[in-house]
Protein backbone atom coordinates (compact mmCIF):
# COMPACT_ATOMS: atom_id res chain seq x y z
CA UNK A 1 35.73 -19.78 -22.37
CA UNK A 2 37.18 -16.68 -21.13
CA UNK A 3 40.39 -17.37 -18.82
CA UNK A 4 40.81 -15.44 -15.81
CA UNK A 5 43.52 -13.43 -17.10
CA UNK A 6 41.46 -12.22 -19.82
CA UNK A 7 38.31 -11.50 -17.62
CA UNK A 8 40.87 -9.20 -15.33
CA UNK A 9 42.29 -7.27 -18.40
CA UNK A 10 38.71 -6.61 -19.76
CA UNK A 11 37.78 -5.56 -15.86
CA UNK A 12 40.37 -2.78 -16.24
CA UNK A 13 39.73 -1.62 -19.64
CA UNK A 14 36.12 -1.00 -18.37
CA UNK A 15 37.40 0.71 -14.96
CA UNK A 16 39.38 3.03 -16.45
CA UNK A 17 36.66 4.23 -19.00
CA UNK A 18 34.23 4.64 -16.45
CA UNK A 19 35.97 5.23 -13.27
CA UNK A 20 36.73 9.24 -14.73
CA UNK A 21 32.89 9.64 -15.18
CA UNK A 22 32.28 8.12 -11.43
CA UNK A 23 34.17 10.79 -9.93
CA UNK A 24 32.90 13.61 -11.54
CA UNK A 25 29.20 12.70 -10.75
CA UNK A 26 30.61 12.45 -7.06
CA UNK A 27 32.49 15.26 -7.21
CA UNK A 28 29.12 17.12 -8.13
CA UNK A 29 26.50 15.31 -5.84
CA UNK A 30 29.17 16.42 -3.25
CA UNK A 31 28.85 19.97 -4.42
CA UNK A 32 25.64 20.12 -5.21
CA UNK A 33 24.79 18.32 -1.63
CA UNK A 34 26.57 21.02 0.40
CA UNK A 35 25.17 23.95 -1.51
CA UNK A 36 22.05 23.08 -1.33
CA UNK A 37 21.47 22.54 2.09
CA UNK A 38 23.45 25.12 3.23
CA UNK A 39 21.29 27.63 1.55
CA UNK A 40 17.95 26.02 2.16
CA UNK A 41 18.71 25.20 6.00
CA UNK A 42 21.06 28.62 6.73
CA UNK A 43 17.51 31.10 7.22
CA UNK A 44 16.26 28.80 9.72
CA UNK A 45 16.95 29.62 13.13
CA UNK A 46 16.72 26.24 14.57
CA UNK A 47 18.46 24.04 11.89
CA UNK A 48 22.10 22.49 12.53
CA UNK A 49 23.09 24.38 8.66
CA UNK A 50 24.70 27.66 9.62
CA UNK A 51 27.90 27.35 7.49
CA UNK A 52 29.47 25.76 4.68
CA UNK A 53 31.59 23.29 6.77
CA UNK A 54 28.45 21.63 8.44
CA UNK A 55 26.72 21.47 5.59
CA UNK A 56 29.93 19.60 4.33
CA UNK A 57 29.95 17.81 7.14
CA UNK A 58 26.59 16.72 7.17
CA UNK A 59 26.66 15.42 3.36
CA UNK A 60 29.58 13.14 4.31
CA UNK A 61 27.60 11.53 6.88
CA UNK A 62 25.11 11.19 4.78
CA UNK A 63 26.39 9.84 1.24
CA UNK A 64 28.96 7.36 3.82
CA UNK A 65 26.41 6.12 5.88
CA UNK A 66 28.01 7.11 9.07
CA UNK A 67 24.89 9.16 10.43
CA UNK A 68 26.28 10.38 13.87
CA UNK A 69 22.87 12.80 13.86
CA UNK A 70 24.91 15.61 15.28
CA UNK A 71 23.33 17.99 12.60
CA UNK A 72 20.41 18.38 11.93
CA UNK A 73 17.52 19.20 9.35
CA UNK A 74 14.53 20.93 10.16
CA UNK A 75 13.08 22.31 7.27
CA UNK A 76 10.34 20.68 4.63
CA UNK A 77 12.35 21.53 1.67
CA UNK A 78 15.28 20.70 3.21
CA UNK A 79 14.05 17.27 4.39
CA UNK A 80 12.92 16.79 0.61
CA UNK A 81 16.07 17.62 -0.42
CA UNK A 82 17.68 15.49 1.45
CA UNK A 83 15.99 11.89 0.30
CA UNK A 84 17.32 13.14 -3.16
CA UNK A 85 21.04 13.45 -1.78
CA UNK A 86 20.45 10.19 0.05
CA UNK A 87 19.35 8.54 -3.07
CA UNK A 88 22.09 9.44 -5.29
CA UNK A 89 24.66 10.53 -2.74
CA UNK A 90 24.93 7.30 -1.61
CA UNK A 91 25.03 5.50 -4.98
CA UNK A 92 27.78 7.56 -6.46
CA UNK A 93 30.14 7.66 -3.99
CA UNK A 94 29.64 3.56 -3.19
CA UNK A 95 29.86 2.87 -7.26
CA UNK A 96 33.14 5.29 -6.55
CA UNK A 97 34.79 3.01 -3.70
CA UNK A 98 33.64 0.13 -5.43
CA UNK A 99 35.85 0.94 -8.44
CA UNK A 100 38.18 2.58 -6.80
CA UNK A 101 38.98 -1.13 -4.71
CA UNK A 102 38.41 -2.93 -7.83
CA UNK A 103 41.05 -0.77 -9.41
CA UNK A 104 43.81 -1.54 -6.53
CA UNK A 105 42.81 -5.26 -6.43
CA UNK A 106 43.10 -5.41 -10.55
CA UNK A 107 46.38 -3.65 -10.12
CA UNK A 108 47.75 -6.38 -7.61
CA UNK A 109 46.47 -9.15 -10.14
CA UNK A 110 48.08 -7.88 -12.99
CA UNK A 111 51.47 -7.68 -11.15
CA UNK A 112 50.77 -11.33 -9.72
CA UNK A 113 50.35 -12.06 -14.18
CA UNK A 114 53.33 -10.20 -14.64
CA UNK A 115 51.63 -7.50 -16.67
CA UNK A 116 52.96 -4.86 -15.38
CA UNK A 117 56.32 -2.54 -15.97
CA UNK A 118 58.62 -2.70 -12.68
CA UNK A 119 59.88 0.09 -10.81
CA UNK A 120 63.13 -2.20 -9.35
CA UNK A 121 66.30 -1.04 -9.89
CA UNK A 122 69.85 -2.36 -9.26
CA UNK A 123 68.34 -5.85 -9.60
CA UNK A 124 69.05 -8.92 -10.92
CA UNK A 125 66.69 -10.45 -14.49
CA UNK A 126 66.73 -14.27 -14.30
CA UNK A 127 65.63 -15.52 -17.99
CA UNK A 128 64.10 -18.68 -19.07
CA UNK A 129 63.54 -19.75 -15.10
CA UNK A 130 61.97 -23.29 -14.13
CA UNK A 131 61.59 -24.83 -11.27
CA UNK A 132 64.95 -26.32 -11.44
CA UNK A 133 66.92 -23.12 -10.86
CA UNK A 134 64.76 -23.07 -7.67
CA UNK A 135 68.09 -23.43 -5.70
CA UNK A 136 69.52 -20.51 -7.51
CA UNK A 137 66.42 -18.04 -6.06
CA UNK A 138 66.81 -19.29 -2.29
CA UNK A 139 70.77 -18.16 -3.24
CA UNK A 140 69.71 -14.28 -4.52
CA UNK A 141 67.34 -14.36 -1.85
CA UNK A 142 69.55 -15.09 1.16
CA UNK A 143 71.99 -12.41 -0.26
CA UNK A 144 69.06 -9.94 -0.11
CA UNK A 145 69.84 -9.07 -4.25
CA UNK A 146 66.15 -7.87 -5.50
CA UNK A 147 65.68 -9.67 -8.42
CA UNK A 148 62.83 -10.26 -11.33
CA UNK A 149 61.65 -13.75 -13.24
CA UNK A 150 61.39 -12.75 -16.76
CA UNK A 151 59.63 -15.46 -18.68
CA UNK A 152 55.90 -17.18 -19.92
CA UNK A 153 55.41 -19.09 -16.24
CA UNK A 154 55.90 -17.37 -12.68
CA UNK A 155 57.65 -19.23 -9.83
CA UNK A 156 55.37 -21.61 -8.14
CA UNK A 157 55.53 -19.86 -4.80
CA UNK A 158 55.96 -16.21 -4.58
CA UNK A 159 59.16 -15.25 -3.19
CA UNK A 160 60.40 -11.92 -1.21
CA UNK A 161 62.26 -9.20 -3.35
CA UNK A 162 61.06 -11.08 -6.09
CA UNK A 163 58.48 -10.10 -8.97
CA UNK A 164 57.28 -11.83 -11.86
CA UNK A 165 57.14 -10.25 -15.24
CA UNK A 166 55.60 -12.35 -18.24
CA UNK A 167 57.05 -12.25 -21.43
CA UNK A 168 59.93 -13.14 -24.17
CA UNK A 169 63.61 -12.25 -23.49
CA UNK A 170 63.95 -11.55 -26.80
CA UNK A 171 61.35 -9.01 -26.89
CA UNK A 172 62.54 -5.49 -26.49
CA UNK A 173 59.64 -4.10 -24.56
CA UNK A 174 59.28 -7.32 -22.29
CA UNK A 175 62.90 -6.72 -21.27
CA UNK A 176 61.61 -2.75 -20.58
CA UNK A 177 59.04 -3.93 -18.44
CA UNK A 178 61.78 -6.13 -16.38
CA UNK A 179 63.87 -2.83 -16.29
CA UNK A 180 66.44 -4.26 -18.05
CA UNK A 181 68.11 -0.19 -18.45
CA UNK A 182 67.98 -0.53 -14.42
CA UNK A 183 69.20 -4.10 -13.92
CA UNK A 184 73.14 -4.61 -13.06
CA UNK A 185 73.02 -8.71 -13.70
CA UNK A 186 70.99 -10.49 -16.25
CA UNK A 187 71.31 -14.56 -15.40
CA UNK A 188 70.18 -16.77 -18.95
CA UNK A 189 69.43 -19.75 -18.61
CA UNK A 190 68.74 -22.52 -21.12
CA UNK A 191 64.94 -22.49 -22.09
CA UNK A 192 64.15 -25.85 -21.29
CA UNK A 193 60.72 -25.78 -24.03
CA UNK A 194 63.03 -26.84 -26.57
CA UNK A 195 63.83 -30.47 -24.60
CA UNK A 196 67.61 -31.91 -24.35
CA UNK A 197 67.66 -33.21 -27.82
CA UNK A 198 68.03 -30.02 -29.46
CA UNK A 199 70.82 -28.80 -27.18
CA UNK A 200 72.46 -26.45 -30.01
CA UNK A 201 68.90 -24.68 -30.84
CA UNK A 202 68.94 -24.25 -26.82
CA UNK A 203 71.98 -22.80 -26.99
CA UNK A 204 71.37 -20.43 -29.75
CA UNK A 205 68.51 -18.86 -28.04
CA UNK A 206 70.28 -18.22 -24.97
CA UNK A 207 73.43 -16.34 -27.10
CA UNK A 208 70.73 -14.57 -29.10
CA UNK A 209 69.08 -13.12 -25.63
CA UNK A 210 72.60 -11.86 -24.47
CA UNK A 211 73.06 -10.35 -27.80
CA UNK A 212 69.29 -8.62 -27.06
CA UNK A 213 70.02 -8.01 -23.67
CA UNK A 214 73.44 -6.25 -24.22
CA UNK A 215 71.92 -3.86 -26.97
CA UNK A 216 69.20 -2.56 -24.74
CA UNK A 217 72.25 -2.39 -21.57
CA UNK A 218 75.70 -2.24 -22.80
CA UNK A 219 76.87 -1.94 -18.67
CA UNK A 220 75.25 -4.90 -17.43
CA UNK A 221 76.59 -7.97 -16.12
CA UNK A 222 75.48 -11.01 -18.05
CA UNK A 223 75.94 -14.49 -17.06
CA UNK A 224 74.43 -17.21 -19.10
CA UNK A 225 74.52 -21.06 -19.18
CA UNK A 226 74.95 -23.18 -21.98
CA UNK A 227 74.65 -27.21 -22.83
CA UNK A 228 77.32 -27.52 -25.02
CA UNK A 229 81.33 -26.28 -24.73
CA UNK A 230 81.05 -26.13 -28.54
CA UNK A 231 79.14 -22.91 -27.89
CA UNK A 232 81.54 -21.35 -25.60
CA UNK A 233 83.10 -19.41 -28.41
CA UNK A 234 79.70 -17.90 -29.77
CA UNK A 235 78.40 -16.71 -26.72
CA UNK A 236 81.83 -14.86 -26.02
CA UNK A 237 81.28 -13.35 -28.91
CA UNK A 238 78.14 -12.26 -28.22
CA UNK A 239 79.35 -10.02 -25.43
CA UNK A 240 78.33 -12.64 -22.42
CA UNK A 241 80.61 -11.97 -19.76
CA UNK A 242 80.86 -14.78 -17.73
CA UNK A 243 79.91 -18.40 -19.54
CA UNK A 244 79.18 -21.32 -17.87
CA UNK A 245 78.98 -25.01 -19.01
CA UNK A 246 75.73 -26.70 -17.88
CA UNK A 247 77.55 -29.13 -14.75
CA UNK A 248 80.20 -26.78 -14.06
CA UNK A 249 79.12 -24.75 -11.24
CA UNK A 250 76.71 -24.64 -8.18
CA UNK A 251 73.97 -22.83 -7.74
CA UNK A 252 76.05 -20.46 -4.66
CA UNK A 253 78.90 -20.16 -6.96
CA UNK A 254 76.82 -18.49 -10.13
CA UNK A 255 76.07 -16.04 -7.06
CA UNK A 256 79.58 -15.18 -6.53
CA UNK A 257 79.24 -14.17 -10.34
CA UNK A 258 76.76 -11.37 -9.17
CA UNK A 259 78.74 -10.12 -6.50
CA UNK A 260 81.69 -10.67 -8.16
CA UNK A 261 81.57 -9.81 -11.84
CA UNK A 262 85.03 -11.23 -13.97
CA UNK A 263 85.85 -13.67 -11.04
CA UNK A 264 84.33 -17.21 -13.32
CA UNK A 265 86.09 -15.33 -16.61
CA UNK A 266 89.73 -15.37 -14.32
CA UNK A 267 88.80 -19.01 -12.97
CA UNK A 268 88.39 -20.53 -16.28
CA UNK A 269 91.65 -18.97 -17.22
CA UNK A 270 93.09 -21.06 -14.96
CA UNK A 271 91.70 -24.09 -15.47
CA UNK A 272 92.03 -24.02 -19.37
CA UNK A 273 95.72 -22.33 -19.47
CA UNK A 274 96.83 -23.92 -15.79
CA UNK A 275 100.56 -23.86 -16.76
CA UNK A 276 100.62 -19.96 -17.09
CA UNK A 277 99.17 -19.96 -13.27
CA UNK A 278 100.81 -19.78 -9.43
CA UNK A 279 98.76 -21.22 -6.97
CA UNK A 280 99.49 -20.07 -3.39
CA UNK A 281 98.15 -19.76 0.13
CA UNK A 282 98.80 -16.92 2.40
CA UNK A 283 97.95 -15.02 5.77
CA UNK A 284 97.95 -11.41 5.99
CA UNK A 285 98.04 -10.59 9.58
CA UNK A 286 98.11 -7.34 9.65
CA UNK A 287 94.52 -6.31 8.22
CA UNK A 288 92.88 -8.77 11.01
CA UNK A 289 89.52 -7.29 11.68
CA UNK A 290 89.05 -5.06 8.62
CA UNK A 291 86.51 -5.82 5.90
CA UNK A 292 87.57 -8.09 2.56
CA UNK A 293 86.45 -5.27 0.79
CA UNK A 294 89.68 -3.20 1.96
CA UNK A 295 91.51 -6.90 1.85
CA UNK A 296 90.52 -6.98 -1.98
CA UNK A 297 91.88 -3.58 -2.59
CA UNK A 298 95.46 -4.44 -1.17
CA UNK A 299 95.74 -7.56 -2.39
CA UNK A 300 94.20 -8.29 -5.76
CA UNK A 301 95.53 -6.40 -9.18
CA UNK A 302 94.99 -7.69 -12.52
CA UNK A 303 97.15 -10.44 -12.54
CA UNK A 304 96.06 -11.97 -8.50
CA UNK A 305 92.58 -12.96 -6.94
CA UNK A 306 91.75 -14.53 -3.85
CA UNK A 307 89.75 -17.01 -4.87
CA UNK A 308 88.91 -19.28 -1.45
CA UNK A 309 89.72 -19.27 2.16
CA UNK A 310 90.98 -21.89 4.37
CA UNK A 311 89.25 -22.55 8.23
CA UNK A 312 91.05 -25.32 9.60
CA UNK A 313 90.26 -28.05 7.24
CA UNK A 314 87.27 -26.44 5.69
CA UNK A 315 87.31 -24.22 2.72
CA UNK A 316 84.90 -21.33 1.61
CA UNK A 317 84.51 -19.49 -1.72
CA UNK A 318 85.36 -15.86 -1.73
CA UNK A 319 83.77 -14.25 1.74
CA UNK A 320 81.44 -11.53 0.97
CA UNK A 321 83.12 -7.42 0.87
CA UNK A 322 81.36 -6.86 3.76
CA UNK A 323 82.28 -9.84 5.80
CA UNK A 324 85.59 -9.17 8.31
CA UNK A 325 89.26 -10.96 7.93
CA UNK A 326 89.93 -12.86 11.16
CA UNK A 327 93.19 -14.16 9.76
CA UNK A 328 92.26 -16.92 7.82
CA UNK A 329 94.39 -18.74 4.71
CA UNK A 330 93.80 -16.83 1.47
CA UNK A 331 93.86 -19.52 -1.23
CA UNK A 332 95.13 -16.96 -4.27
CA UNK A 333 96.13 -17.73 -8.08
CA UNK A 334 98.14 -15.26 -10.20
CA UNK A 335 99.54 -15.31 -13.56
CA UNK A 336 103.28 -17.05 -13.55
CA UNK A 337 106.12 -13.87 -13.85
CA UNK A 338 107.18 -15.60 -16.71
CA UNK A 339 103.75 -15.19 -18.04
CA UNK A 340 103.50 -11.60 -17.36
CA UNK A 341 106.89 -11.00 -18.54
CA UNK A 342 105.91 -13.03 -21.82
C-alpha cells in the first residue's frame, strides 16, 4: 500500500512533466482563439470583433466561463468557430488551473513532510527533537528566534517561525536543506532511538553531528547535550562550543546559550575551577535607563560577566541586550587577580 507521502511525491513528478505541455496548448488555444475570431468577425459590420483586444477579451470570457455577453458574435462561421474554442478553450485552461492548484497545494505538503530546502536564515537547527524538548520550542518561540526541526518525525503541532525538515544530521545534504551555511546556532540533542541503556552510543552520535555540523559551518554556534560527563572531553574536542550535561540546565537557560554564545563555557569555569573565581554584586547607577547591551560593553571584558540580577529577593538570569537597566544588583564573577596575574 502506497503511503500518502509517496502518493504526493509521485503527484509532483507527474505535474511537473505535464504541467509544461498544459500551458503551451493554452497558450495556443488562447492565440489561436483571438486570431481567429478577430479575423472572421472584423468584416462584419454588426459583430462586437473590431479589434484585437475584444477579440481577447471575448476568448477570456469564454475559455473562464465568465460570459458577461458584452461582445458579441454574429457570424455563421464565427458561431462555428466558436463551439470549437468553447470545447477546448475551456478544457485547457481548467486542466491548467487544475494543475496549477495542485502544484501549490503539493508544494505546501511537501514542506508540511519536510521535503523541501529552506530559505531561513539567521536561524536556529534543533537536532534529534522529541517531544520532550517541547519546553525548549515554547523558549525559541517566545524570543521570536526562527528556528528549524531537523530530524525523521515533525513536532506534533506546528509551531510559528518554525519549519520542519526531514532527514539525518549526519547527512550533508539534509543539513543543506536545513540551511545549515545560514544557521547561527545548531542545538543537538541526544537521539533518544537508541534508549537510555546505550548512553555512550547516544553520546557518540551527538559528538559525531557537531563534528558534521562544524565542517559544513565553521562560524556557527553549537550547543549540544550529552548523558554522560565522561564525554565532556570528546565533544570539546569535537569543536562543540558550549556542552551541557543531561540535568544540568533548564530549558530557558540553554536559550541564554543562543543569545549569549560562551556565557555556559565561562559558567562551568566557575563551577569546576571555583577557587580561581570572585563572586560579587554591584549597582551601577549611573547607566540607569540605558540598554544591557551598552551595560555589557562597559562592564564585561574577558575576565568579568554579569551573570544574574537581583529584584528585591528575586533573581533573574542575564536580562536580554535589549531590555533597559533600572538599577538593579548585577550578580558578576571574574577571575581572582591572583589568577590573572598567575
Amino acid at each position: 500500500m502506497v503511503d500518502l507521502q509517496t502518493f504526493i511525491l509521485r503527484v509532483k513528478k507527474a505535474l511537473k512533466h505535464n504541467i509544461g505541455k498544459t500551458i503551451i496548448i493554452a497558450a495556443f488555444v488562447l492565440l489561436y482563439s483571438v486570431f481567429s475570431e478577430y479575423y472572421i468577425e472584423n468584416p462584419i459590420a454588426n459583430s462586437g470583433i473590431h479589434s484585437l483586444f475584444q477579440s481577447l477579451w471575448w476568448t477570456m470570457q469564454t475559455v473562464t466561463t465568465v460570459g458577461y455577453g458584452d461582445v458579441t458574435i454574429v457570424g455563421f462561421m464565427g458561431k462555428l468557430n466558436a463551439i470549437f474554442i468553447m470545447i477546448i478553450g475551456v478544457g485547457s485552461f481548467s486542466l491548467l488551473l487544475v494543475s496549477i492548484g495542485a502544484e501549490l497545494v503539493d508544494a505546501k505538503l511537501l514542506k508540511r513532510f519536510g521535503e523541501v530546502r529552506t530559505k531561513m536564515k539567521d536561524h536556529v537547527i534543533i537536532c534529534n527533537y522529541s517531544e520532550k524538548q517541547a519546553d525548549i520550542i515554547e523558549v525559541i518561540m517566545r524570543d521570536k528566534n526562527p528556528f528549524i526541526v531537523l530530524g525523521q518525525d515533525p513536532p506534533e503541532k506546528e509551531k510559528e517561525n518554525m519549519e520542519f525538515v526531514k532527514g539525518n544530521p549526519l547527512d550533508y545534504k539534509d543539513l543543506k536543506r536545513a540551511g545549515i551555511e545560514n544557521s547561527h546556532t545548531a542545538i543537538i540533542f541526544p537521539n533518544e532511538k537508541y534508549g537510555s541503556e546505550n548512553s555512550l552510543a547516544v553520546d557518540a552520535e551527538s559528538i559525531l553531528i557537531v563534528m558534521t555540523v562544524k565542517k559544513l559551518n565553521p562560524e556557527i554556534n553549537t550547543i549540544v547535550e550529552l548523558i554522560n560527563k565522561s564525554s565532556r572531553e570528546h565533544a570539546r574536542e569535537s569543536g562543540a562550543d558550549e556542552i551541557i550535561v543531561r540535568g544540568e540546565m533548564s530549558s530557558s537557560a540553554i536559550i541564554k546559550l543562543i543569545n549569549n554564545p560562551g556565557s555556559w563555557k565561562f559558567i562551568s569555569e566557575i563551577f569546576s575551577k571555583s577557587e580561581s573565581m570572585d563572586f560579587m554584586e554591584i549597582r551601577e547607577d549611573d547607566y540607569k535607563g540605558k540598554s544591557y547591551r551598552e551595560l555589557y560593553k562597559m562592564v564585561e571584558n574577558e575576565w568579568r560577566k554579569i551573570i544574574a540580577i537581583r529584584k528585591g529577593d528575586e533573581y533573574l538570569l542575564r536580562p536580554e541586550e535589549d531590555s533597559v537597566y533600572q538599577g538593579e544588583s548585577l550578580i558578576i564573577l571574574e577571575k581572582s587577580k591572583k589568577t590573572i596575574k598567575n
